[in-house]
N, C-alpha and C. Protein backbone atom coordinates (compact mmCIF):
# COMPACT_ATOMS: atom_id res chain seq x y z
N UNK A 1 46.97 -1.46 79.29
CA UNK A 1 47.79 -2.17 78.32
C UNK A 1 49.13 -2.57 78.92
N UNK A 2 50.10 -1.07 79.74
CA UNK A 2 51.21 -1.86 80.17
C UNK A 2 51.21 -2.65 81.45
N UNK A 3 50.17 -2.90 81.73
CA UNK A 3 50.05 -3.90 83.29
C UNK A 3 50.14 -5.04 82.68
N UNK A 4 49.96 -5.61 81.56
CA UNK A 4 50.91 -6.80 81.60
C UNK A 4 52.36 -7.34 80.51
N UNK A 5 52.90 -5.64 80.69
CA UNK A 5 53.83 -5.87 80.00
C UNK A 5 54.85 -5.97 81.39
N UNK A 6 56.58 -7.15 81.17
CA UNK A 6 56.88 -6.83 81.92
C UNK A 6 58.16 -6.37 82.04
N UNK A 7 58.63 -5.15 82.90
CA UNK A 7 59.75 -3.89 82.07
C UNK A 7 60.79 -4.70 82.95
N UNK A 8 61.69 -4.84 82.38
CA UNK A 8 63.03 -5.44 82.14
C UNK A 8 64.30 -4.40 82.24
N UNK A 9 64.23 -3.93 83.84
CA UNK A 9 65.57 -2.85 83.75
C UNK A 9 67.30 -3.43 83.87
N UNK A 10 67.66 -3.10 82.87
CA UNK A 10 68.95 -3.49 82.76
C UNK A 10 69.60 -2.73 83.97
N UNK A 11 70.65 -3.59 84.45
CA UNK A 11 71.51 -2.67 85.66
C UNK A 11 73.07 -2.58 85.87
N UNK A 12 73.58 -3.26 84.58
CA UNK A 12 74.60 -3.28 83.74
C UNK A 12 74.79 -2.78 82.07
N UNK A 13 75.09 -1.58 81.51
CA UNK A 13 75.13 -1.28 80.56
C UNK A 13 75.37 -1.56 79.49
N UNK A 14 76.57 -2.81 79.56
CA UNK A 14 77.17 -3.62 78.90
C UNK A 14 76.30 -5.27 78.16
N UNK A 15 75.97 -5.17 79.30
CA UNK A 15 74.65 -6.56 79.15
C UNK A 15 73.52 -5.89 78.68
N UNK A 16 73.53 -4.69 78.05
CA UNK A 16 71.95 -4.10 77.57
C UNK A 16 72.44 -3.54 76.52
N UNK A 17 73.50 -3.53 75.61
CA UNK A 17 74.17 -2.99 74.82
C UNK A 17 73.41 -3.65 73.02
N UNK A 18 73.10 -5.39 73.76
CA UNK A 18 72.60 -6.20 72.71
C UNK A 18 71.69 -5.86 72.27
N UNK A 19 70.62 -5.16 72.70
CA UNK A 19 69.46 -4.26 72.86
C UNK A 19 69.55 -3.62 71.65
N UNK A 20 70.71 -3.34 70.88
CA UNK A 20 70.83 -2.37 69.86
C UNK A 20 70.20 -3.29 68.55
N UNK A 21 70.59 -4.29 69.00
CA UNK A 21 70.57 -5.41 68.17
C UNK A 21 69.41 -6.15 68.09
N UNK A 22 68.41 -5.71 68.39
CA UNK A 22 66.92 -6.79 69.20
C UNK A 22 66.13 -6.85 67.98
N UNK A 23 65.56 -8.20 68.19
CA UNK A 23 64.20 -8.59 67.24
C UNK A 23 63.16 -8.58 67.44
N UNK A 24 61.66 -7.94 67.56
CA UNK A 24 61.27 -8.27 68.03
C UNK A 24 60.46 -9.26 67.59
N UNK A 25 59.41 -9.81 68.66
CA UNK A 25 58.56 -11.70 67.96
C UNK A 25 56.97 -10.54 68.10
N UNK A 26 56.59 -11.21 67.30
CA UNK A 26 55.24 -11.04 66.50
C UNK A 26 54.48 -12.33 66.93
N UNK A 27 53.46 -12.00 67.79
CA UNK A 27 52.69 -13.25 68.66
C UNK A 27 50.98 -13.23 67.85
N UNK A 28 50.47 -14.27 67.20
CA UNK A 28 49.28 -15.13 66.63
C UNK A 28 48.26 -15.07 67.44
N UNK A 29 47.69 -14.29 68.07
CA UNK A 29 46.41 -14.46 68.99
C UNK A 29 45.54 -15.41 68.44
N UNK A 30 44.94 -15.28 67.50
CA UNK A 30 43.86 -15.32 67.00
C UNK A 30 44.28 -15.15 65.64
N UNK A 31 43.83 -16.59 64.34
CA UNK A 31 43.60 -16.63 63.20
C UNK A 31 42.75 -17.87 62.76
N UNK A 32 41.65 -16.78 62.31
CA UNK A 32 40.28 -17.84 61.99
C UNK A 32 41.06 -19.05 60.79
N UNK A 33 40.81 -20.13 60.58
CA UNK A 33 41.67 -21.02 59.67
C UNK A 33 40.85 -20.47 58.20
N UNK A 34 39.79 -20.16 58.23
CA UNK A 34 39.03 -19.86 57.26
C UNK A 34 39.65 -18.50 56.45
N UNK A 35 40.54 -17.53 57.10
CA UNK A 35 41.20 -16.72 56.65
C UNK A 35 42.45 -16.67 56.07
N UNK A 36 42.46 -16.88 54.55
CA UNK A 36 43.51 -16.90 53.68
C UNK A 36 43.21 -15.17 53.01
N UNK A 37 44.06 -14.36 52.98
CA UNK A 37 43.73 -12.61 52.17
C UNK A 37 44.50 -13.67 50.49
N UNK A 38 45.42 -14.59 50.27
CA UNK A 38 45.60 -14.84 48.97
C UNK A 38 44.57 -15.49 48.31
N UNK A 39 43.39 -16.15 49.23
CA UNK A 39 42.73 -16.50 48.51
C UNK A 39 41.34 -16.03 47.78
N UNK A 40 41.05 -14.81 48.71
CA UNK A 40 39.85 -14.32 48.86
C UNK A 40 40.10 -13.00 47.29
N UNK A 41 41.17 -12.94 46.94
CA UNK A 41 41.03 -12.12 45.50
C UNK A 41 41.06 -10.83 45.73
N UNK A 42 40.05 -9.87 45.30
CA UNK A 42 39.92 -8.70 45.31
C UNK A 42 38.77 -8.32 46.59
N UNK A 43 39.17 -8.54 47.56
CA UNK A 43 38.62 -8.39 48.98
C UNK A 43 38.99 -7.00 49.05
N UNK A 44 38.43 -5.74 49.57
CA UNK A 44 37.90 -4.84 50.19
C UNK A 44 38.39 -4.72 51.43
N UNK A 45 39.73 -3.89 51.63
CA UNK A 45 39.79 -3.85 53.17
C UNK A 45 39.66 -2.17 53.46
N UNK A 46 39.20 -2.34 54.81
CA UNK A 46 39.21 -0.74 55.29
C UNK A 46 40.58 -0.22 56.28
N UNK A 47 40.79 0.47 56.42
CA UNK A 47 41.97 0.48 57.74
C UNK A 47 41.31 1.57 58.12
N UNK A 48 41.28 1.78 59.92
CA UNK A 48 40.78 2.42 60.56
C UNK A 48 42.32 3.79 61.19
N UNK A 49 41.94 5.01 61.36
CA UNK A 49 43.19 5.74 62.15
C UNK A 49 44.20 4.45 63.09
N UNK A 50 44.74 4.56 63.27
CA UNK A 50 46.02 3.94 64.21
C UNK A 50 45.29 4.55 65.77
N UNK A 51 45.67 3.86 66.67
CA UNK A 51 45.24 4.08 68.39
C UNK A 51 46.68 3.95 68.43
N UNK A 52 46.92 5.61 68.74
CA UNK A 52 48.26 5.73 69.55
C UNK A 52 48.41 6.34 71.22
N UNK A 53 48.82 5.64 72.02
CA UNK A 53 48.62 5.41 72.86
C UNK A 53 50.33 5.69 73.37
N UNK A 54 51.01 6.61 72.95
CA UNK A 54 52.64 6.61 73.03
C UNK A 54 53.35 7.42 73.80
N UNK A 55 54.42 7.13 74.90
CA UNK A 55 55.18 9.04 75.77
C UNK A 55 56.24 8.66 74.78
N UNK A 56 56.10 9.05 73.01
CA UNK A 56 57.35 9.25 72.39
C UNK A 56 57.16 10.82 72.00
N UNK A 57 56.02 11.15 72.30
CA UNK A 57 56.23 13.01 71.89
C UNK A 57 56.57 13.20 70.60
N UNK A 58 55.96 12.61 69.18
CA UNK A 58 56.06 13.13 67.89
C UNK A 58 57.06 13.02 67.21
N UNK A 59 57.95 11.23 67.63
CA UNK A 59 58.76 10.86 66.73
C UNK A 59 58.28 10.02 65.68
N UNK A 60 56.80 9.96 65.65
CA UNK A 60 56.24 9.63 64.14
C UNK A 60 56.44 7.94 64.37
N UNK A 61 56.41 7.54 64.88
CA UNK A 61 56.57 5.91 65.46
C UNK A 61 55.21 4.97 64.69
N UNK A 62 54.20 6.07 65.04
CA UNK A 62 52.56 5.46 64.53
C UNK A 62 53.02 5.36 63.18
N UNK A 63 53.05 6.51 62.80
CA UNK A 63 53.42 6.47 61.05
C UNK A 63 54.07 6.10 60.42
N UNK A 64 55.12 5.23 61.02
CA UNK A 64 55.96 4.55 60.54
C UNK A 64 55.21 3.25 60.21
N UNK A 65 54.84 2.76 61.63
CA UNK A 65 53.85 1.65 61.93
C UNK A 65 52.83 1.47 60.59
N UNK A 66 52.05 2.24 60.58
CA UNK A 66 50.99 2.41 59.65
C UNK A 66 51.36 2.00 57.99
N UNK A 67 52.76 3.31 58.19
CA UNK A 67 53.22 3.20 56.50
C UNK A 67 53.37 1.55 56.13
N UNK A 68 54.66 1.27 57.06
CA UNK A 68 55.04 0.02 56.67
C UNK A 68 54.04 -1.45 56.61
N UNK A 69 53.24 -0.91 57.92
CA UNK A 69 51.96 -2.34 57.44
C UNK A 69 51.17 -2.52 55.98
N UNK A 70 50.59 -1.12 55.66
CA UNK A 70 50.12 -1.20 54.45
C UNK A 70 51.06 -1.32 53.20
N UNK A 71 52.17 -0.80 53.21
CA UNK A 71 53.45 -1.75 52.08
C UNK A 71 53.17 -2.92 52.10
N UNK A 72 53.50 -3.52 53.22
CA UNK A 72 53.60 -5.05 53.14
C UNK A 72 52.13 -5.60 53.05
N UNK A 73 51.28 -4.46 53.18
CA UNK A 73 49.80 -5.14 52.32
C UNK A 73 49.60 -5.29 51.06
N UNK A 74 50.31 -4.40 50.39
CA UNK A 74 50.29 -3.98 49.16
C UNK A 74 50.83 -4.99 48.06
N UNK A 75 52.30 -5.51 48.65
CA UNK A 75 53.28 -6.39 48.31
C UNK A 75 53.01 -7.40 48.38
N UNK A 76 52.46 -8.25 49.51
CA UNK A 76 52.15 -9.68 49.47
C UNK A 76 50.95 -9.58 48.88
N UNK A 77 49.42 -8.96 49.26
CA UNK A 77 48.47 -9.01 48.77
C UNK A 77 48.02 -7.81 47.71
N UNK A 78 48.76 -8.27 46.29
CA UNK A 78 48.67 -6.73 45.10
C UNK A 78 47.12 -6.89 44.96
N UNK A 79 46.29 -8.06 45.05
CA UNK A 79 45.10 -7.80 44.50
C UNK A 79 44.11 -7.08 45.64
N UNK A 80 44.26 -7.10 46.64
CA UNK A 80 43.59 -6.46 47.40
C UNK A 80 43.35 -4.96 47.52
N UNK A 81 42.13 -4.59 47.49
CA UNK A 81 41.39 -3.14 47.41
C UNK A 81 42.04 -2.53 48.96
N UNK A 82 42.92 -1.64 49.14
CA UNK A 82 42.80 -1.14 50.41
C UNK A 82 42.55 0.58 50.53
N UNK A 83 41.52 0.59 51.55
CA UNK A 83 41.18 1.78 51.87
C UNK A 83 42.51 2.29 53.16
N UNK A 84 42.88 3.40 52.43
CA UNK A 84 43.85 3.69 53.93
C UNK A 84 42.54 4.53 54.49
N UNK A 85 43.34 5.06 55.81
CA UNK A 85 42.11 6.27 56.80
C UNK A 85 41.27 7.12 55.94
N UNK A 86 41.95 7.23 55.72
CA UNK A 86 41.39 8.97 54.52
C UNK A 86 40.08 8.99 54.16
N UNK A 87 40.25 7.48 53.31
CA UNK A 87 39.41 7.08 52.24
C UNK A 87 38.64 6.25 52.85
N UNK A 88 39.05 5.30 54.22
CA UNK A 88 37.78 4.93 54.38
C UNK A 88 36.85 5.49 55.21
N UNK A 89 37.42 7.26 55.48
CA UNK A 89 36.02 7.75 56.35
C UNK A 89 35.41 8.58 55.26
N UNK A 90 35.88 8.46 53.76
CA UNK A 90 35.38 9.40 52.86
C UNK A 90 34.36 8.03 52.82
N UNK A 91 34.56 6.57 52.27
CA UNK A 91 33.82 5.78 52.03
C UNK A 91 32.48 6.01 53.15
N UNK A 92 33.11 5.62 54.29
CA UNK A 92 31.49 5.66 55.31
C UNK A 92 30.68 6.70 54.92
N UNK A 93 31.29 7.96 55.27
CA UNK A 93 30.41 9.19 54.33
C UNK A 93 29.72 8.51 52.97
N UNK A 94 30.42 7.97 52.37
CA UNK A 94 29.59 7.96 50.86
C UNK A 94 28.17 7.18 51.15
N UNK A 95 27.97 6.50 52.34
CA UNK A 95 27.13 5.88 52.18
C UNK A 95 26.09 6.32 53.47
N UNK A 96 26.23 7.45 54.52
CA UNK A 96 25.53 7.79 54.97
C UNK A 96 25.91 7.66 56.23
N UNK A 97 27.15 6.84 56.63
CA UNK A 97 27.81 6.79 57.84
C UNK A 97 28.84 7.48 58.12
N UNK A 98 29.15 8.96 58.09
CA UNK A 98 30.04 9.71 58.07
C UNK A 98 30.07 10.40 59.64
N UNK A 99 28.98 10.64 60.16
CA UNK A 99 28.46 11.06 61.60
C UNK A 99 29.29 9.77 62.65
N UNK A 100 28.41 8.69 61.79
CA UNK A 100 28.71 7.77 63.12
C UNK A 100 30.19 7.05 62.98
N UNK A 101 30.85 6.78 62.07
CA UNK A 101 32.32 6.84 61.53
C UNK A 101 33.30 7.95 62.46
N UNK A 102 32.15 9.06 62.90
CA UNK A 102 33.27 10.05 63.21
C UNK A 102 33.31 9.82 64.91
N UNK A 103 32.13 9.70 64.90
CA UNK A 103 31.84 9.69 66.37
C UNK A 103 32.71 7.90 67.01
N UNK A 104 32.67 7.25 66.43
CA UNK A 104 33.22 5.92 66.36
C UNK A 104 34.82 6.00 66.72
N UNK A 105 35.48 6.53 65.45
CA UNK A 105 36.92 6.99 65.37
C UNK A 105 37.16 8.26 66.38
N UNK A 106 36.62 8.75 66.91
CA UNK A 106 37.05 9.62 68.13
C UNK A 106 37.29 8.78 69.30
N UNK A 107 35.86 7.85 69.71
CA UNK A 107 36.04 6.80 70.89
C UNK A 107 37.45 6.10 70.39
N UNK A 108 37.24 5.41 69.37
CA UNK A 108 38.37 4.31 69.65
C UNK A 108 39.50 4.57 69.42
N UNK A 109 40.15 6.17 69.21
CA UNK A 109 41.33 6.97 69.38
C UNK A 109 41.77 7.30 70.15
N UNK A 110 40.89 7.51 71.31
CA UNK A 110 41.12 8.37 72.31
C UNK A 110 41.14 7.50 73.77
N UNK A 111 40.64 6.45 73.72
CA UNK A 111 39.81 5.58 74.58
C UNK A 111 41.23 4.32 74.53
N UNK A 112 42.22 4.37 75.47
CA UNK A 112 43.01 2.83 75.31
C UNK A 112 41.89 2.03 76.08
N UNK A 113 41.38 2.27 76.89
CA UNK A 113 40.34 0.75 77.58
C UNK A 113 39.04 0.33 76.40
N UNK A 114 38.77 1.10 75.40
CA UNK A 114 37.72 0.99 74.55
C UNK A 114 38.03 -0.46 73.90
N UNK A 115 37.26 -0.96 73.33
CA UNK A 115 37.74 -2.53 72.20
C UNK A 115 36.58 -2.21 71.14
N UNK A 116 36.98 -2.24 70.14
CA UNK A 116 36.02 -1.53 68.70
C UNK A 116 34.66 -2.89 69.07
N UNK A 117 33.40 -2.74 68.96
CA UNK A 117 32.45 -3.62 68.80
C UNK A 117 31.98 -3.67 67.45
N UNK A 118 31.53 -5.15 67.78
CA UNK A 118 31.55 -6.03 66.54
C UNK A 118 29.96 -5.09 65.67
N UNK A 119 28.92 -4.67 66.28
CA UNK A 119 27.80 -4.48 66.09
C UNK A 119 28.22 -2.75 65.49
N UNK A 120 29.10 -2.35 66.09
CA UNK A 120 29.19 -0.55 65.60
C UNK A 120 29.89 -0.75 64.38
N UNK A 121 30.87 -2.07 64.25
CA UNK A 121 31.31 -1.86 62.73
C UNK A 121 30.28 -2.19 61.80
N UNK A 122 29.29 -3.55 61.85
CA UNK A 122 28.30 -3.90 61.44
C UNK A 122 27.43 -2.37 60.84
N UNK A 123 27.67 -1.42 61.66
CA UNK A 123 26.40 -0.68 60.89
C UNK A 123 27.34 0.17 60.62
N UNK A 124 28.42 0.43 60.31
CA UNK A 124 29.06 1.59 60.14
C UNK A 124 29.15 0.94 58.49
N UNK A 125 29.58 -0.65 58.28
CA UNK A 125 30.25 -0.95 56.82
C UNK A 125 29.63 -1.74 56.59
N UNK A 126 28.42 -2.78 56.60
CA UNK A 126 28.05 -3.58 56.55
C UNK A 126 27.46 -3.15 54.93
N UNK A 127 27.08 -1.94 54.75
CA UNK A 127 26.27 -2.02 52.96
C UNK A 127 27.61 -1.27 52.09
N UNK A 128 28.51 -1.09 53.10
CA UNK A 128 29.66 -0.45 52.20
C UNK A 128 30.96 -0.96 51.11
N UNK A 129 30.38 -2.21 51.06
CA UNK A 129 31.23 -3.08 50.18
C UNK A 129 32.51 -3.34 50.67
N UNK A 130 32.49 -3.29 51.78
CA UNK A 130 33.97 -3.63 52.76
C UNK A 130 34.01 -5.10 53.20
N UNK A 131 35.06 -5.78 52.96
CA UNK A 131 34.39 -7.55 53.73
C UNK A 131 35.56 -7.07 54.88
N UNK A 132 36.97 -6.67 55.08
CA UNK A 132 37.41 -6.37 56.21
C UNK A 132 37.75 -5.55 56.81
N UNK A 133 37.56 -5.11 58.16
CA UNK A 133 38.44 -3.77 58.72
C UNK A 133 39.56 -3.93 59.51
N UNK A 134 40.37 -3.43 59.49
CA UNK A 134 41.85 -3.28 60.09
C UNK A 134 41.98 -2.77 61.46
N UNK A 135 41.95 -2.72 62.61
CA UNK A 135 42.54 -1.40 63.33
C UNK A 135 44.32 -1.76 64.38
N UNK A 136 44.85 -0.95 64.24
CA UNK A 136 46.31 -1.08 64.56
C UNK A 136 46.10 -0.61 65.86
N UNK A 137 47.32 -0.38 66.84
CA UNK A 137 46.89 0.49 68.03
C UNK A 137 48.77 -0.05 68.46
N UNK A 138 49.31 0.96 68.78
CA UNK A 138 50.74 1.22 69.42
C UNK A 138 50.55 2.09 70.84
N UNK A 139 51.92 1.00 71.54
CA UNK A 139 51.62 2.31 72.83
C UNK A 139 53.60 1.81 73.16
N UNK A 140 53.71 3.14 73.34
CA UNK A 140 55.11 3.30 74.07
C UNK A 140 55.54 3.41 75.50
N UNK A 141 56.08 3.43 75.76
CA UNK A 141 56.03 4.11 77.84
C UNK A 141 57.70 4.27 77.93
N UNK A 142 58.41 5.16 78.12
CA UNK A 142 59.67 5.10 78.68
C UNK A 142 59.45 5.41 80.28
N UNK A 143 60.43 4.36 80.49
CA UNK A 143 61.25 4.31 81.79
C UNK A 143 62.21 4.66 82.25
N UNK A 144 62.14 5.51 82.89
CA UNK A 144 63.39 6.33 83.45
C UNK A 144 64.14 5.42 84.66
N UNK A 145 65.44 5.62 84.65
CA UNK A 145 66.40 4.71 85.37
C UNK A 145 67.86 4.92 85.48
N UNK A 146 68.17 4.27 86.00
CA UNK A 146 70.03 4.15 85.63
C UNK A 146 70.28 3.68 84.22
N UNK A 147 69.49 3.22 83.63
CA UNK A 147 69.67 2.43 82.30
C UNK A 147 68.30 3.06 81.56
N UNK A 148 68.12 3.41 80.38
CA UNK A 148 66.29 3.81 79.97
C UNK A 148 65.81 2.82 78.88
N UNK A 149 64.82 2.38 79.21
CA UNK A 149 63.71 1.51 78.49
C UNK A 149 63.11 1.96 78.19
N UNK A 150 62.91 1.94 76.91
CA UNK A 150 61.56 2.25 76.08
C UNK A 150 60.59 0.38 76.10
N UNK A 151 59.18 0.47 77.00
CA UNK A 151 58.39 0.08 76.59
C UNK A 151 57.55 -0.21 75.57
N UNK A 152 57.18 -1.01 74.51
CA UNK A 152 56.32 -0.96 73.44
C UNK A 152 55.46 -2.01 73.47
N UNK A 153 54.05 -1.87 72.60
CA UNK A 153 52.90 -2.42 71.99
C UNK A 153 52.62 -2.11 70.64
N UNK A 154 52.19 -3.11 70.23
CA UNK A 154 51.99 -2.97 69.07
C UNK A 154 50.99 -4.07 68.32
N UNK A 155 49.74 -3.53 67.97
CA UNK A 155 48.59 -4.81 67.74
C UNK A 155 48.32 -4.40 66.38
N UNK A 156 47.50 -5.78 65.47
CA UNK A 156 46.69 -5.51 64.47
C UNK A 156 46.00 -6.58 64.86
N UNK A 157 44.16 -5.95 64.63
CA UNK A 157 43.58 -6.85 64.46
C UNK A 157 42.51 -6.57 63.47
N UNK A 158 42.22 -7.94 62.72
CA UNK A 158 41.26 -7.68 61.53
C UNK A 158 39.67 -8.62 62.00
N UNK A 159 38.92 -7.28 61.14
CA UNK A 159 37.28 -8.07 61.33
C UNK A 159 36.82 -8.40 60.35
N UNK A 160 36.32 -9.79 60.15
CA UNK A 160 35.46 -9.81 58.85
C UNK A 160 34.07 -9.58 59.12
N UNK A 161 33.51 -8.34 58.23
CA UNK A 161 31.82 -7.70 57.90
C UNK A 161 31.51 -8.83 57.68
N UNK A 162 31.29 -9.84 56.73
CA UNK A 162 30.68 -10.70 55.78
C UNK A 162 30.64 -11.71 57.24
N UNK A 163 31.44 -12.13 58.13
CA UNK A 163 31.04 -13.15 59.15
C UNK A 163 30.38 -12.35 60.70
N UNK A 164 29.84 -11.19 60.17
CA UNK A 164 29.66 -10.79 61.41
C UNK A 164 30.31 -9.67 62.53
N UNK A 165 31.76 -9.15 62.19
CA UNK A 165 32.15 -8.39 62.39
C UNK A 165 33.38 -9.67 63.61
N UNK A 166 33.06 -10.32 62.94
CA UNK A 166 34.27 -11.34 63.83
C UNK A 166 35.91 -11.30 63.53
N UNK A 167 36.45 -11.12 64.57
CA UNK A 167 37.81 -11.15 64.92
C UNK A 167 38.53 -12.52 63.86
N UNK A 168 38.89 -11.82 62.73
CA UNK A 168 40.07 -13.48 62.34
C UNK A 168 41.15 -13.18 61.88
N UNK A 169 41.75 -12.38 62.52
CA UNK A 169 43.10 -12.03 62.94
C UNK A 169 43.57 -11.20 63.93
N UNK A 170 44.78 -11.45 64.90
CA UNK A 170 45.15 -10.32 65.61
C UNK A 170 46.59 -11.10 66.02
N UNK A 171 47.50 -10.43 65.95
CA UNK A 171 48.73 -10.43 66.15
C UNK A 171 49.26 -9.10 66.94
N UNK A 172 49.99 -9.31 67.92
CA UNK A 172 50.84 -8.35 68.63
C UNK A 172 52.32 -8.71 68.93
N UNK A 173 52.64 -7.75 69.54
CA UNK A 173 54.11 -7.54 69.87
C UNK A 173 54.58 -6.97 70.78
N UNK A 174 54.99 -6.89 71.78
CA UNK A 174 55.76 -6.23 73.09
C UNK A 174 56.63 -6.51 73.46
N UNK A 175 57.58 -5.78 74.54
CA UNK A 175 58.90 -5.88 75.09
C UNK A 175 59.16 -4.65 75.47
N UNK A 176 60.79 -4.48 75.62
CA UNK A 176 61.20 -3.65 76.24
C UNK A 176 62.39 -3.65 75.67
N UNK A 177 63.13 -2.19 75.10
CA UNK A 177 64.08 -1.92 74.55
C UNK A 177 64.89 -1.27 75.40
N UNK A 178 66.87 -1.63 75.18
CA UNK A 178 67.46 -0.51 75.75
C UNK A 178 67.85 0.13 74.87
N UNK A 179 67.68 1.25 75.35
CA UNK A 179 67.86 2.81 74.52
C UNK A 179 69.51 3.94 74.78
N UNK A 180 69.89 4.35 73.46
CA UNK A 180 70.80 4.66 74.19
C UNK A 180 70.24 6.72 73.15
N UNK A 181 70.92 7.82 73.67
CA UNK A 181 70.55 9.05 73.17
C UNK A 181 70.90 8.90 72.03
N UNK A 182 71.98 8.31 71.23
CA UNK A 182 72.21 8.51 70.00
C UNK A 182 71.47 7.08 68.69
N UNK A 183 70.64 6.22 69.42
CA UNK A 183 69.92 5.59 68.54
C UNK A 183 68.26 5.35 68.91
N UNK A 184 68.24 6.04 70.22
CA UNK A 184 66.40 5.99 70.03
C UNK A 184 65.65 6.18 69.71
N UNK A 185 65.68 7.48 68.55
CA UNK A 185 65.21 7.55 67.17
C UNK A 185 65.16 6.03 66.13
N UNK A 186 66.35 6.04 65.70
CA UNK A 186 66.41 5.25 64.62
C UNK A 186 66.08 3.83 65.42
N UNK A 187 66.31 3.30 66.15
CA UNK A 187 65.98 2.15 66.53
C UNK A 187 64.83 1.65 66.87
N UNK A 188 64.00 2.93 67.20
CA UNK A 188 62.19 2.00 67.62
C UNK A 188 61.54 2.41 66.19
N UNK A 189 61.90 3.67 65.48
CA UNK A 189 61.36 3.43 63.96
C UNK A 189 62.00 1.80 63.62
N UNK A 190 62.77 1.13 63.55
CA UNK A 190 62.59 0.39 62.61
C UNK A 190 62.49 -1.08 63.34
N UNK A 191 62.00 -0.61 64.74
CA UNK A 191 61.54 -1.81 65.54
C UNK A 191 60.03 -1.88 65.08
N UNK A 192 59.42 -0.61 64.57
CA UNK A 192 57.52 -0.64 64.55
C UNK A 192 57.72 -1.38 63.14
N UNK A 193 59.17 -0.76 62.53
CA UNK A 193 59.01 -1.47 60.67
C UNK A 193 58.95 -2.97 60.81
N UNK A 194 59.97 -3.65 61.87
CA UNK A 194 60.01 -4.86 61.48
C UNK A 194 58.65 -5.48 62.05
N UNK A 195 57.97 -5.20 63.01
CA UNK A 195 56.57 -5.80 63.87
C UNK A 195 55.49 -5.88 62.75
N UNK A 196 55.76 -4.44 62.25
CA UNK A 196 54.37 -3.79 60.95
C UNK A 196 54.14 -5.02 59.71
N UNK A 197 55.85 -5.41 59.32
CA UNK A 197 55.53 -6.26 58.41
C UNK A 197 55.44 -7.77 58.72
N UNK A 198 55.95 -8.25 59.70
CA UNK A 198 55.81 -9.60 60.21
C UNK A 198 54.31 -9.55 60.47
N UNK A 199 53.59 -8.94 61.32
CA UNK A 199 52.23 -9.29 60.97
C UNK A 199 51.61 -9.69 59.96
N UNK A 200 51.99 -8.52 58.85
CA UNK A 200 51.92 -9.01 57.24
C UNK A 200 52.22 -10.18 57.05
N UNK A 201 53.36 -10.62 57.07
CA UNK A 201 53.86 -11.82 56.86
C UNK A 201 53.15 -13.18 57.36
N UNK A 202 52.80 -12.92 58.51
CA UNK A 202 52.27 -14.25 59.49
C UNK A 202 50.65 -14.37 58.97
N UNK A 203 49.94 -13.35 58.21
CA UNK A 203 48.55 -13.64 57.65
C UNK A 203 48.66 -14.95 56.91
């Protein structure tokens, strides 16, 4: 993932200060035109665990990520059914895919080179009344230096069951932050907040 990110070491402190201040851009890979979530009503989405992939050591960055995407699911799209994690591996269970749900969500947790296939969601949700699945995936990397960068990633991409398990959305985000000890907490939490909901936004 970070081989083609590219890290940006500041070597003046002063010129990396703006850093405090950074936006980040939310990039459109991929959006099928056929995909409107305002139009489709009471659509069925699943969200899969988060792929965290992070050297932040349990500053809750994913969960921030996570929380705030599904707000801003909630908010723009009120009519939409969403399964958070929980519920949609209670759902696969309900229908007899609870084994392979599990065995599924271990690979694509654990696995950054893995890419979810279109055919394993197909049989995991295909009779489960789901038309989309979600999966997020964050990765951090700090860089140690005269100056420290925190590296980030940050993806969503959605599948529609009903077309096949086809990709018609994915949006990401990367860069490189300067960090200083007294805001690298608060500053990449609400760098994942602003990425989490601009995705939202850009559906």
């Amino acid at each position: 993932m970070f081989k083609k990110l590219v890290v940006l070491i500041c070597l003046i402190p002063l010129a990396c200060a703006s850093f405090s201040q950074y936006q980040p851009q939310v990039v459109v890979k991929t959006r099928r035109q056929t995909f409107d979530l305002a139009q489709v009503g009471k659509a069925k989405i699943a969200i899969l665990p988060l792929r965290d992939f992070s050297d932040h050591f349990g500053y809750g960055y994913s969960a921030t990520a996570m929380d705030a995407f599904i707000e801003a699911l909630r908010q723009k799209f009120p009519e939409l059914k969403l399964a958070e994690p929980r519920a949609t591996a209670k759902l696969a269970k309900s229908v007899g895919k609870g084994e392979d749900y599990k065995l599924f969500v271990n690979k694509c947790t654990t696995d950054n080179k893995y890419c979810v296939e279109q055919d394993r969601l197909l049989k995991i949700f295909k009779d489960s009344g789901v038309n989309y699945v979600v999966n997020l995936t964050i990765g951090t990397l700090n860089v140690p230096g005269p100056v420290s960068i925190m590296v980030y990633y940050l993806s969503a991409v959605i599948y529609d069951i009903d077309l096949g398990g086809e990709v018609v959305y994915h949006a990401f985000s990367q860069g490189e932050i300067y960090l200083t000890e007294e805001d690298t907490h608060q500053l990449l939490i609400r760098v994942m907040q602003e990425i989490s909901r601009e995705m939202v936004a850009k559906m």
